[in-house]
Protein backbone atom coordinates (compact mmCIF):
# COMPACT_ATOMS: atom_id res chain seq x y z
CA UNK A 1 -43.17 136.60 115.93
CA UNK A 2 -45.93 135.95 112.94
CA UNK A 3 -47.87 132.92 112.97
CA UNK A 4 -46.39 130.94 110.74
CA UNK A 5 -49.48 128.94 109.95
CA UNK A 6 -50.28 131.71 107.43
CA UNK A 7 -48.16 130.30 104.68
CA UNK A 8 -50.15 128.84 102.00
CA UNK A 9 -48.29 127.28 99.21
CA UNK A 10 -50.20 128.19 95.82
CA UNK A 11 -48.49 126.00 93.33
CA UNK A 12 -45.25 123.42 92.71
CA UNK A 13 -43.75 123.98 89.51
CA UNK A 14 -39.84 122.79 88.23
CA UNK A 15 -37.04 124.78 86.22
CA UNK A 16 -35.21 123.15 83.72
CA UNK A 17 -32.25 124.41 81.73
CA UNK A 18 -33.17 126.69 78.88
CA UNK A 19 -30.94 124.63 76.37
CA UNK A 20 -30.90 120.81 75.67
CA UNK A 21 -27.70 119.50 77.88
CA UNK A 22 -28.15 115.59 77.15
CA UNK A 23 -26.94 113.36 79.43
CA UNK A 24 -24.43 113.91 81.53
CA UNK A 25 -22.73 112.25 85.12
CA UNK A 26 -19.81 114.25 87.57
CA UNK A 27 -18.44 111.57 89.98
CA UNK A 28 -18.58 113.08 93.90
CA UNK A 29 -15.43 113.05 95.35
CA UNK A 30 -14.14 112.76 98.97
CA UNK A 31 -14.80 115.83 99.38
CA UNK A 32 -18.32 115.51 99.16
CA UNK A 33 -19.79 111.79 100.35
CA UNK A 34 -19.09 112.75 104.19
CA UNK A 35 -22.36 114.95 103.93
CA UNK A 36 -24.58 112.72 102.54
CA UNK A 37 -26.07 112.52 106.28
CA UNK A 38 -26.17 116.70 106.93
CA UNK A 39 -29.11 117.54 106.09
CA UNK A 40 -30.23 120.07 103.14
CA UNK A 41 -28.62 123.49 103.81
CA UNK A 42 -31.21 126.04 103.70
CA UNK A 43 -31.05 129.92 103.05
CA UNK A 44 -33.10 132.83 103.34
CA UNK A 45 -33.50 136.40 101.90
CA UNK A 46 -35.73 138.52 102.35
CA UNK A 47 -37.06 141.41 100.18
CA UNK A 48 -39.08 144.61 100.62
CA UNK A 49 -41.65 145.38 97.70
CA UNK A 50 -39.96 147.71 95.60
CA UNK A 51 -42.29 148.80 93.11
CA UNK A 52 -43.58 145.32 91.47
CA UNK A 53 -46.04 142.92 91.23
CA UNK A 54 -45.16 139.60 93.22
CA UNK A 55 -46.18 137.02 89.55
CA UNK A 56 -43.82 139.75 87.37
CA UNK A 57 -41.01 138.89 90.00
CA UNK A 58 -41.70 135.17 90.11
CA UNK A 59 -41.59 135.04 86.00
CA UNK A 60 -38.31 136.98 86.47
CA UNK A 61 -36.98 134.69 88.89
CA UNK A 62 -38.12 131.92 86.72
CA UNK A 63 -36.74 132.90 83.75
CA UNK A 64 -33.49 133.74 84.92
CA UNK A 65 -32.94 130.52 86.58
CA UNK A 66 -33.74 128.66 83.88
CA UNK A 67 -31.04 130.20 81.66
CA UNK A 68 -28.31 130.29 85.07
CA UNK A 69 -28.73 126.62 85.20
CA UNK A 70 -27.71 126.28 81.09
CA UNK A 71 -24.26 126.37 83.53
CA UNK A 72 -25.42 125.03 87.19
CA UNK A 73 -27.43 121.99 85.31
CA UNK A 74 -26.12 119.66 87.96
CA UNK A 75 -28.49 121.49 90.26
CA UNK A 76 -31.01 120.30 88.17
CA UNK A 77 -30.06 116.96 88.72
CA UNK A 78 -30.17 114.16 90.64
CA UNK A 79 -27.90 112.32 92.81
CA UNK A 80 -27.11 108.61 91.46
CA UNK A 81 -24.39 105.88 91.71
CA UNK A 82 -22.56 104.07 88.89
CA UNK A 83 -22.16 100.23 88.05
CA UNK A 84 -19.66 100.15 90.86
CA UNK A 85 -21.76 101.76 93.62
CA UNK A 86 -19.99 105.18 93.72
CA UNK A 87 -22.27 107.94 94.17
CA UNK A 88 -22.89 110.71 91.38
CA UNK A 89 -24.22 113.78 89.88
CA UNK A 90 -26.92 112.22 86.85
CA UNK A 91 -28.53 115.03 84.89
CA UNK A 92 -30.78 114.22 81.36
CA UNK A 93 -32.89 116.57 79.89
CA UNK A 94 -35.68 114.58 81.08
CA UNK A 95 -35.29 114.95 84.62
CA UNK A 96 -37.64 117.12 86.21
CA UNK A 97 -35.31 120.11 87.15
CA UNK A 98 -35.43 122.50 89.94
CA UNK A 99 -38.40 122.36 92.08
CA UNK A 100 -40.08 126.17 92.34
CA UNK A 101 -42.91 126.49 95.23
CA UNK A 102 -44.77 129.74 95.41
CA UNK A 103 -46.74 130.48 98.40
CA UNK A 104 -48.29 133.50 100.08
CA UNK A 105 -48.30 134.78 103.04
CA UNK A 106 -50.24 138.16 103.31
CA UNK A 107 -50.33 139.04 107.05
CA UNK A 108 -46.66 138.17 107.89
CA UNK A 109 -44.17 141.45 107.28
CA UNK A 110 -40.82 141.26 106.18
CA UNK A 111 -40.23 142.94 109.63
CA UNK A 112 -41.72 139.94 111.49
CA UNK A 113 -38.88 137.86 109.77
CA UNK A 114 -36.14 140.28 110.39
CA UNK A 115 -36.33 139.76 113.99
CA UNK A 116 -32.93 138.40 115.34
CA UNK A 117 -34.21 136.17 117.55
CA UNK A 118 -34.99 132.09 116.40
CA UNK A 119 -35.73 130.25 113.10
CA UNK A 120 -39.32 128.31 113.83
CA UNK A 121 -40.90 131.32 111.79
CA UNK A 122 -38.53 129.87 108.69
CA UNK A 123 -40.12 126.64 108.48
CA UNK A 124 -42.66 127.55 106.03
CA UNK A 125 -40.37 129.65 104.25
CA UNK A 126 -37.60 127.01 103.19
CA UNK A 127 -38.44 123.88 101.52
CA UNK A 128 -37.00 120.89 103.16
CA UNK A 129 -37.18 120.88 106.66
CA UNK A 130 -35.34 117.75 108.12
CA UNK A 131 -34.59 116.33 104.34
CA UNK A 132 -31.35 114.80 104.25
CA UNK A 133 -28.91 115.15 101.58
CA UNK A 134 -28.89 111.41 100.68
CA UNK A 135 -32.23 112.04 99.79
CA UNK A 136 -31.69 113.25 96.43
CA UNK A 137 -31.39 110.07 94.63
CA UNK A 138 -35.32 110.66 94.39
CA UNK A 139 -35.94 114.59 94.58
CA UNK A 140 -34.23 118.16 93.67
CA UNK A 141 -30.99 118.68 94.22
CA UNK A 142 -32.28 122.43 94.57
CA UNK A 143 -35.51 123.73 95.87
CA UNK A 144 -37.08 127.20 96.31
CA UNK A 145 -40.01 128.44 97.67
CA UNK A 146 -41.19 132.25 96.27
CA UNK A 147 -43.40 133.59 99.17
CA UNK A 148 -45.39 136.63 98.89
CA UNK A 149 -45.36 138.71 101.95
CA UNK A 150 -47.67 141.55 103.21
CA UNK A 151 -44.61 143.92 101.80
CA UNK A 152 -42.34 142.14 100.17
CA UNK A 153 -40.90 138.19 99.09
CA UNK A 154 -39.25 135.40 100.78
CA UNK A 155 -36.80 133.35 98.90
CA UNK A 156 -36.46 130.39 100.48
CA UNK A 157 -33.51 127.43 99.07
CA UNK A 158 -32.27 124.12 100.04
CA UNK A 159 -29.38 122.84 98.34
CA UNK A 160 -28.31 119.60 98.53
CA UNK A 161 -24.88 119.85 100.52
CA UNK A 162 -23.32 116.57 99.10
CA UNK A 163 -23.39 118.16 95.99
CA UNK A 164 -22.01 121.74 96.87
CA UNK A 165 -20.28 123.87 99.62
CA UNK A 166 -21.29 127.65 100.69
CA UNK A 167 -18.57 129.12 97.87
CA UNK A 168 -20.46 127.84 94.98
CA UNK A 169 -23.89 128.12 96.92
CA UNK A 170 -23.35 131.69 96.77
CA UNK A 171 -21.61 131.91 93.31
CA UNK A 172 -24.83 130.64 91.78
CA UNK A 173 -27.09 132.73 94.12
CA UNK A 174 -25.05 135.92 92.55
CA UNK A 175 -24.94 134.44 88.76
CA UNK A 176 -28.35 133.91 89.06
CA UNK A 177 -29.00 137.47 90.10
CA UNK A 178 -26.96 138.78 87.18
CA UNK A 179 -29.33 136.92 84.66
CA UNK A 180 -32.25 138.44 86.22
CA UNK A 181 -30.76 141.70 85.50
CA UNK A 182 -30.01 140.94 81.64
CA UNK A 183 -26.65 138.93 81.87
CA UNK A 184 -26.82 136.80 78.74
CA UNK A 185 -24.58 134.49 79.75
CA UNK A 186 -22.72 133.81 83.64
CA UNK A 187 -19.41 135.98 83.76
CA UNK A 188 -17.92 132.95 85.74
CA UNK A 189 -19.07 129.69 84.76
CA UNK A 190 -18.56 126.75 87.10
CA UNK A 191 -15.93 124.66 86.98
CA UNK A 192 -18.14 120.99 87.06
CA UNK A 193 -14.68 118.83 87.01
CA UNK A 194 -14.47 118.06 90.61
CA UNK A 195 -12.39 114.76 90.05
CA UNK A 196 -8.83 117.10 89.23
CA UNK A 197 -9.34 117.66 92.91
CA UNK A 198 -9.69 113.89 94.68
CA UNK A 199 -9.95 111.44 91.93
CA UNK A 200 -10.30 108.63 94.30
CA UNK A 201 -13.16 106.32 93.93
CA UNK A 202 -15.19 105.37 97.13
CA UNK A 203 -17.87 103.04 97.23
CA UNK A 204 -20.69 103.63 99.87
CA UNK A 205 -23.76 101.75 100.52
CA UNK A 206 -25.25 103.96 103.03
CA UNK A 207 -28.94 103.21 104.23
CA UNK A 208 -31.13 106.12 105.13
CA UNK A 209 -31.32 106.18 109.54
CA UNK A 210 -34.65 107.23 111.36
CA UNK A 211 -35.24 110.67 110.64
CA UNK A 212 -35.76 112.51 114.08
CA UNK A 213 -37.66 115.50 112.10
CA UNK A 214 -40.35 112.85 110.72
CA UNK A 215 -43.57 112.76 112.06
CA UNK A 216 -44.38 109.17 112.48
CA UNK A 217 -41.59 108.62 114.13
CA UNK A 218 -43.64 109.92 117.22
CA UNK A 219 -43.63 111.99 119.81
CA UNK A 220 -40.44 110.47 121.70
CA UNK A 221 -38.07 111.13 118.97
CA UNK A 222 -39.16 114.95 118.90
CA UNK A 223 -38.36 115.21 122.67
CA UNK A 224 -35.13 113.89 122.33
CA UNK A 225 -34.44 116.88 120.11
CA UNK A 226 -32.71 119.26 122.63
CA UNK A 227 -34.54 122.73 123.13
CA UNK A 228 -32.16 125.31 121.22
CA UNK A 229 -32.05 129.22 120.77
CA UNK A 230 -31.07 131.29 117.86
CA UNK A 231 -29.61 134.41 117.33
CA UNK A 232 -27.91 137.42 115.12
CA UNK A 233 -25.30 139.10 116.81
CA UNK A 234 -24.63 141.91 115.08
CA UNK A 235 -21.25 143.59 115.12
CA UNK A 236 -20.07 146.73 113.64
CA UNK A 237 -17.12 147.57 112.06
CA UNK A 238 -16.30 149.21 115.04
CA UNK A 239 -16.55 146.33 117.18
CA UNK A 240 -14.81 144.39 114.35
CA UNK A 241 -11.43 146.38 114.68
CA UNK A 242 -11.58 146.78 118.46
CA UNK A 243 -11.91 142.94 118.97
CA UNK A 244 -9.21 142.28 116.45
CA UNK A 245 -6.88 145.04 117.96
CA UNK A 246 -7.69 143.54 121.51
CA UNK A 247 -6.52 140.12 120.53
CA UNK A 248 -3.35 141.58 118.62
CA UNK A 249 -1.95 144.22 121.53
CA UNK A 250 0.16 141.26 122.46
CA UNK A 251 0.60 139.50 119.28
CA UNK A 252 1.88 135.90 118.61
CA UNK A 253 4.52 135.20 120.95
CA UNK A 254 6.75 133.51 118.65
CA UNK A 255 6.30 135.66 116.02
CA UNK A 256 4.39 134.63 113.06
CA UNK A 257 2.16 137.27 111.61
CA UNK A 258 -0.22 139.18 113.04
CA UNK A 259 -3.91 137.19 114.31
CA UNK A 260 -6.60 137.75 111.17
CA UNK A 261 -10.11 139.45 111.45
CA UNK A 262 -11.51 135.63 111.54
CA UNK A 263 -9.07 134.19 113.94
CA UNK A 264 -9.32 137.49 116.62
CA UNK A 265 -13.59 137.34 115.81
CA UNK A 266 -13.13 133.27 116.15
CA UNK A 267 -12.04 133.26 119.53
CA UNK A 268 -14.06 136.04 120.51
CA UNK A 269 -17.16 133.96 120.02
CA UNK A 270 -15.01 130.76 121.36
CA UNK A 271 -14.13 132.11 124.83
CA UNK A 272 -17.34 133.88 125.37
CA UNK A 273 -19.59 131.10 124.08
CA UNK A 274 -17.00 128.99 126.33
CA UNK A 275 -17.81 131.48 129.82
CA UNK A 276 -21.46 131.03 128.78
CA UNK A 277 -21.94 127.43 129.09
CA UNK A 278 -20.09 127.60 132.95
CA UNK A 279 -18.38 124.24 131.98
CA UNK A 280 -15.72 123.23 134.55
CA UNK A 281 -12.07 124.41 133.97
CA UNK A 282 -11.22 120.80 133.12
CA UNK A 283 -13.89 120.48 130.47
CA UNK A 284 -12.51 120.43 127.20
CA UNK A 285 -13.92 122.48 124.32
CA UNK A 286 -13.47 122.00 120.85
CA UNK A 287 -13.32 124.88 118.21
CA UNK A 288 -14.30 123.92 114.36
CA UNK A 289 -13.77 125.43 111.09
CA UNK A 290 -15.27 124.12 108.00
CA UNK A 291 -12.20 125.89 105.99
CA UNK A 292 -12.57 126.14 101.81
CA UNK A 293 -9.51 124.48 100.24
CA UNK A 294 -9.58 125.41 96.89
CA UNK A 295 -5.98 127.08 97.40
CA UNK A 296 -5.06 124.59 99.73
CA UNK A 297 -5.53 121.54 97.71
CA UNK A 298 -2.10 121.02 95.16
CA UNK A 299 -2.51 121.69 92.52
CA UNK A 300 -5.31 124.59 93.18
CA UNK A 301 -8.69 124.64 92.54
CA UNK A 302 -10.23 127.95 91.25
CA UNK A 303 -12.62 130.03 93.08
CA UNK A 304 -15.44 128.60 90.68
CA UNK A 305 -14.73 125.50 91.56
CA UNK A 306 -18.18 123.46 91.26
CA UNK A 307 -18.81 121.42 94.78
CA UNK A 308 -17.62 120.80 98.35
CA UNK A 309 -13.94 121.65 98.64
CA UNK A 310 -13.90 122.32 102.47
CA UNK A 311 -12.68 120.48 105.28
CA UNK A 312 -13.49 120.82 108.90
CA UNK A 313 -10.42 122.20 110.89
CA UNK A 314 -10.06 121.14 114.77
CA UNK A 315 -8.33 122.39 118.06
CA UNK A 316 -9.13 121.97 121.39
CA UNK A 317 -8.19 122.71 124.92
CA UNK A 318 -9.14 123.11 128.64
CA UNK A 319 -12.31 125.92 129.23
CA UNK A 320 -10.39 126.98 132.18
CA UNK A 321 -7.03 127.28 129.87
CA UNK A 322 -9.19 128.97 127.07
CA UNK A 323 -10.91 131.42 129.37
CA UNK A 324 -8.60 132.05 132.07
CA UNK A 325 -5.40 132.92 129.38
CA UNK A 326 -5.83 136.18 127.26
CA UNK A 327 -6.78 135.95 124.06
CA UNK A 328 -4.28 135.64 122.34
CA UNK A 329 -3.77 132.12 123.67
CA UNK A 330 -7.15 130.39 121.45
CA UNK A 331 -6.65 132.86 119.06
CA UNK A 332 -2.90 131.43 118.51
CA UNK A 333 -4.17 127.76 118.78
CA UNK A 334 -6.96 128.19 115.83
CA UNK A 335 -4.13 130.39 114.18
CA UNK A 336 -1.63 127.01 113.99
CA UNK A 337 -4.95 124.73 113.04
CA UNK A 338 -5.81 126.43 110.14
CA UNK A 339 -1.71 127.17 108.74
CA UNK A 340 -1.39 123.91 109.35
CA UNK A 341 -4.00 122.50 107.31
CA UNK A 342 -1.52 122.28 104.18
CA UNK A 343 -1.98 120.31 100.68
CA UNK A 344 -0.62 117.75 102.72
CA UNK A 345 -2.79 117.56 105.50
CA UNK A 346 -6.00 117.51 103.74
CA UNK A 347 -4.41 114.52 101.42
CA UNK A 348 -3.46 112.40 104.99
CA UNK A 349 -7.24 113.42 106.15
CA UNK A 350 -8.66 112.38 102.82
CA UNK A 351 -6.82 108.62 102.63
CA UNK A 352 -7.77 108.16 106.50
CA UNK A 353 -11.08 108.78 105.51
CA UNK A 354 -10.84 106.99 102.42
CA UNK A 355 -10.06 103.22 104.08
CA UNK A 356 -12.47 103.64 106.55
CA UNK A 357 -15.40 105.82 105.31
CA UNK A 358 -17.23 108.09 107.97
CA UNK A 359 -20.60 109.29 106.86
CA UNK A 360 -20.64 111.86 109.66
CA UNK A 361 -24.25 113.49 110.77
CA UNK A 362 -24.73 117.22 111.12
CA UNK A 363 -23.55 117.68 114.58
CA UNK A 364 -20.11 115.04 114.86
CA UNK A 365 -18.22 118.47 115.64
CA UNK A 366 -16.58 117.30 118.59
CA UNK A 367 -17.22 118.23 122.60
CA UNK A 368 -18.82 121.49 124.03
CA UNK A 369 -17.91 122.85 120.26
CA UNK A 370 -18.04 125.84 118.85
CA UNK A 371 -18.49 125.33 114.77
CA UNK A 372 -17.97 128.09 112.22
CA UNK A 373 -19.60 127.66 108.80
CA UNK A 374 -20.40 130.31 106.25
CA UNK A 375 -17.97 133.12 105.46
CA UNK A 376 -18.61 137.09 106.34
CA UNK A 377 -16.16 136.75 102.15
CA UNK A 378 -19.75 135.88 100.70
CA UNK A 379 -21.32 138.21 99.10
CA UNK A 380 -24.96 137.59 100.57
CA UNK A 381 -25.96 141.43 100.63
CA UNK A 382 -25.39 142.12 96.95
CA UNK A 383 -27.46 139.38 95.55
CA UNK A 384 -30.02 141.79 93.94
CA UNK A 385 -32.61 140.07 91.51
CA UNK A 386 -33.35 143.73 89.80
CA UNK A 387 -35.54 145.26 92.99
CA UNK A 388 -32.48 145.64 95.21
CA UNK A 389 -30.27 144.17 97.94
CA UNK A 390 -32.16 141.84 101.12
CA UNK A 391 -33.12 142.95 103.85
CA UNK A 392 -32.19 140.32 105.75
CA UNK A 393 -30.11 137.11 104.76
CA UNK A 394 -30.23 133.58 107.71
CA UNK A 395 -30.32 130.28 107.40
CA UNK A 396 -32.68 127.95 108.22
CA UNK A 397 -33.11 125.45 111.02
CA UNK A 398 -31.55 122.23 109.24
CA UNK A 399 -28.09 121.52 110.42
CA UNK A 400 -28.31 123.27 113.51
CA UNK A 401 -26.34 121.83 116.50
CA UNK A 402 -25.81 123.33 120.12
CA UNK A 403 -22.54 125.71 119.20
CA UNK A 404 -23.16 126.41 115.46
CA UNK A 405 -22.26 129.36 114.12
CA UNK A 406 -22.57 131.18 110.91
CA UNK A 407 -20.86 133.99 109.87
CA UNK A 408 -22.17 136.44 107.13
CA UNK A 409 -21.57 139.68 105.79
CA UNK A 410 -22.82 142.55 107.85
CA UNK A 411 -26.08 144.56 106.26
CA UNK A 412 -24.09 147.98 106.92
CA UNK A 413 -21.11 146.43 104.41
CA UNK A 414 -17.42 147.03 105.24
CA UNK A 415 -15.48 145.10 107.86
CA UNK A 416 -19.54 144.72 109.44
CA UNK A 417 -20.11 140.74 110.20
CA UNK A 418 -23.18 139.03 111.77
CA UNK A 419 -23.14 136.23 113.88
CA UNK A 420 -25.69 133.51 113.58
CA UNK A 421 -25.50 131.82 116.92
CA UNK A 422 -27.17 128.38 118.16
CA UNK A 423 -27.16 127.08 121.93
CA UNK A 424 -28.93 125.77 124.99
CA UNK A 425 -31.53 128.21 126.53
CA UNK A 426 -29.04 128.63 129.87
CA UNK A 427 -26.41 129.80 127.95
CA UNK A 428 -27.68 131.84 125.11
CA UNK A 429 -29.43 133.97 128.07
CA UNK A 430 -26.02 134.44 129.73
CA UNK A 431 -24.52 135.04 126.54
CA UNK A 432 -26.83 137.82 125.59
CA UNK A 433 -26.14 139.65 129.03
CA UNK A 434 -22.03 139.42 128.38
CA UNK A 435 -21.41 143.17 127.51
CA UNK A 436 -17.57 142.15 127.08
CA UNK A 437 -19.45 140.02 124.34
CA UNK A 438 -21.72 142.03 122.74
CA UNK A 439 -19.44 145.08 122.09
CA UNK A 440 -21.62 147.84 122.17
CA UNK A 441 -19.66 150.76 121.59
């Protein structure tokens, strides 16, 4: 992997709307205030050179953004709290906007980066490194770092996650795009009224804990981080179909409709991840879905939708029952957790969290768990700024737990998904050997 110490970051600038907006606040909603403690969620993508100059693509970038966030301006913003204490979107004109790093990093290759294997070499990529969302009372709600590689650029973002989910993460990342390419104005616009969806007002008084990523914390708080491995699984459409075919020779047993490509891929990664970690047949395992509710929710929310509108889904069972049944037996269990996550499910959820407020941290998802977040729906592959699609799209090393997962779209396209897996050393290892796993047809 390329030393990473060969980042150098050249300048700090900020991107403000092109237009005057004046002031404006958008209450955060239940939805939203349980990941104030996550930390900022970072992405990645990765370009090859194309035929321009690195400054010509940073003006275009620049430009672009400036005139995306004319629609996005609350992630130009800043997070606040009213006369009551409840926690906000503020943005004035006079704020300073979107934070824009360049760097450059001449002797690192886009193919260094590509490499499935880990996210250290991301660190100097992606602004924000251990910055937690509650954080952005005082700093960008957005920030990207440009970074000129030997052959190619790094686009490197942190969003604040208290303020937005992975749907409209990745409806901006395409909108902005399209105004790089000449879009004069964004063919969806957001839709900023996130109180038709939870209109209830919470107040929190949260105080910012010891940050295990800060250095003068020590050395003992940076050994109690546990030593994890990353990596990219991926699977073809091939392996897709034959995993989802597997898990539906038998179908559900008492009928209901046939197991989806994300439930029969879901407990794919479940029971194998499951075998990996050798836990006892009496150890339980949980299995968690941060599921998008915009249809859930009653009335609906639209797909452009402006915020968080997900909700983590649970189940969990016995390793031994999980890997000793077929598959069909988890794949049925997440099948019922996720149907049964109605309208009025999430409401019961969100007035149990309401009278007791949980501000959970970045890994609360439950025992020996495997946690899905990202969707292979997003469109990460076809976010072309006008020198075509990434090479590679990851995220970076915020918010990783032992057991997360993220799911993206597949390079290749189709029914192709990647698998972004985190876990202990032990396991990954045994993991990586499990040709039932892997799929390699």
């Amino acid at each position: 992997m390329a030393e990473i110490t060969k980042v150098k970051i050249t300048s700090k600038t900020h991107v403000k709307p092109s237009k005057v907006i004046g002031r404006r606040e958008c209450q955060l909603v239940t939805f939203d205030l349980p990941y104030l403690f996550f930390y900022y969620n970072q992405k990645l993508l990765l370009y090859r050179n194309g035929d321009r100059e690195f400054d010509d693509a940073v003006e275009k970038l620049k430009d672009g953004l400036k005139h995306v966030l004319d629609e996005f301006y609350q992630l130009a913003g800043k997070l606040g709290k009213d006369e009551e204490g409840v926690f906000r979107v503020e943005y004035d004109d006079d704020m300073d906007g979107v934070e824009v790093a360049e760097a450059v990093a001449d002797e690192i290759a886009v193919d260094d980066l590509t490499a499935e294997e880990g996210t250290k070499s991301f660190k100097e990529l992606i602004p924000y490194y251990g910055v937690l969302n509650l954080e952005g009372t005082h700093r960008p709600l957005l920030a990207l770092q440009l970074t000129k590689l030997k052959d190619g650029m790094a686009i490197g973002c942190a969003f604040n996650h208290a303020i937005l989910d992975g749907t409209s993460t990745w409806h901006f990342m395409s909108s902005w795009a399209q105004a790089c390419n000449g879009a004069t104005s964004v063919s969806v616009p957001p839709f900023l009224e996130r109180t038709k969806s939870r209109n209830t007002r919470v107040k929190l008084d949260p105080s910012l804990p010891p940050d295990p990523h800060s250095q003068s914390s020590g050395d003992a708080a940076a050994k109690q981080e546990p030593v994890l491995r990353e990596k990219v699984f991926k699977f073809s459409e091939a392996a897709i179909d034959k995993i989802k075919s597997k898990v539906n020779e038998n179908g559900p047993s008492d009928g209901s409709k046939p197991f989806s490509t994300f439930q029969s891929l879901a407990v794919h990664i479940w029971r194998h991840v499951t075998h990996a970690r050798s836990l006892k047949p009496e150890d339980y395992t949980v299995f968690t879905v941060f599921a998008d509710c915009r249809k859930r929710v009653d009335p609906p929310m639209p797909d452009s939708y402006f915020g968080n509108l997900i909700q983590a889904i649970f189940t969990v069972t016995a390793a031994g029952l999980l890997t000793g049944n077929p598959p069909e037996f988890g794949a049925s269990m997440i099948q019922k957790a996720i149907e049964a996550h109605t309208a009025k499910a999430i409401d019961g959820r969100n007035k149990e969290w309401e009278n007791a407020p949980k501000i959970f941290q970045f890994k609360d998802a439950g025992v020996n768990c495997v946690a899905v977040g990202s969707s292979p729906r997003f469109k990460v592959y076809e976010v072309d700024f006008g020198w075509g699609k990434p090479e590679s799209v990851r995220s970076g090393s915020n918010n990783r737990f032992d057991g997360m997962v993220y799911l993206y779209q597949g390079k290749s396209g189709g029914r192709s998904i990647d698998v972004e897996i985190t876990l202990e050393p032990g396991a990954m290892e045994r993991l990586e050997k499990d040709n039932e796993f892997l799929m390699e047809l």
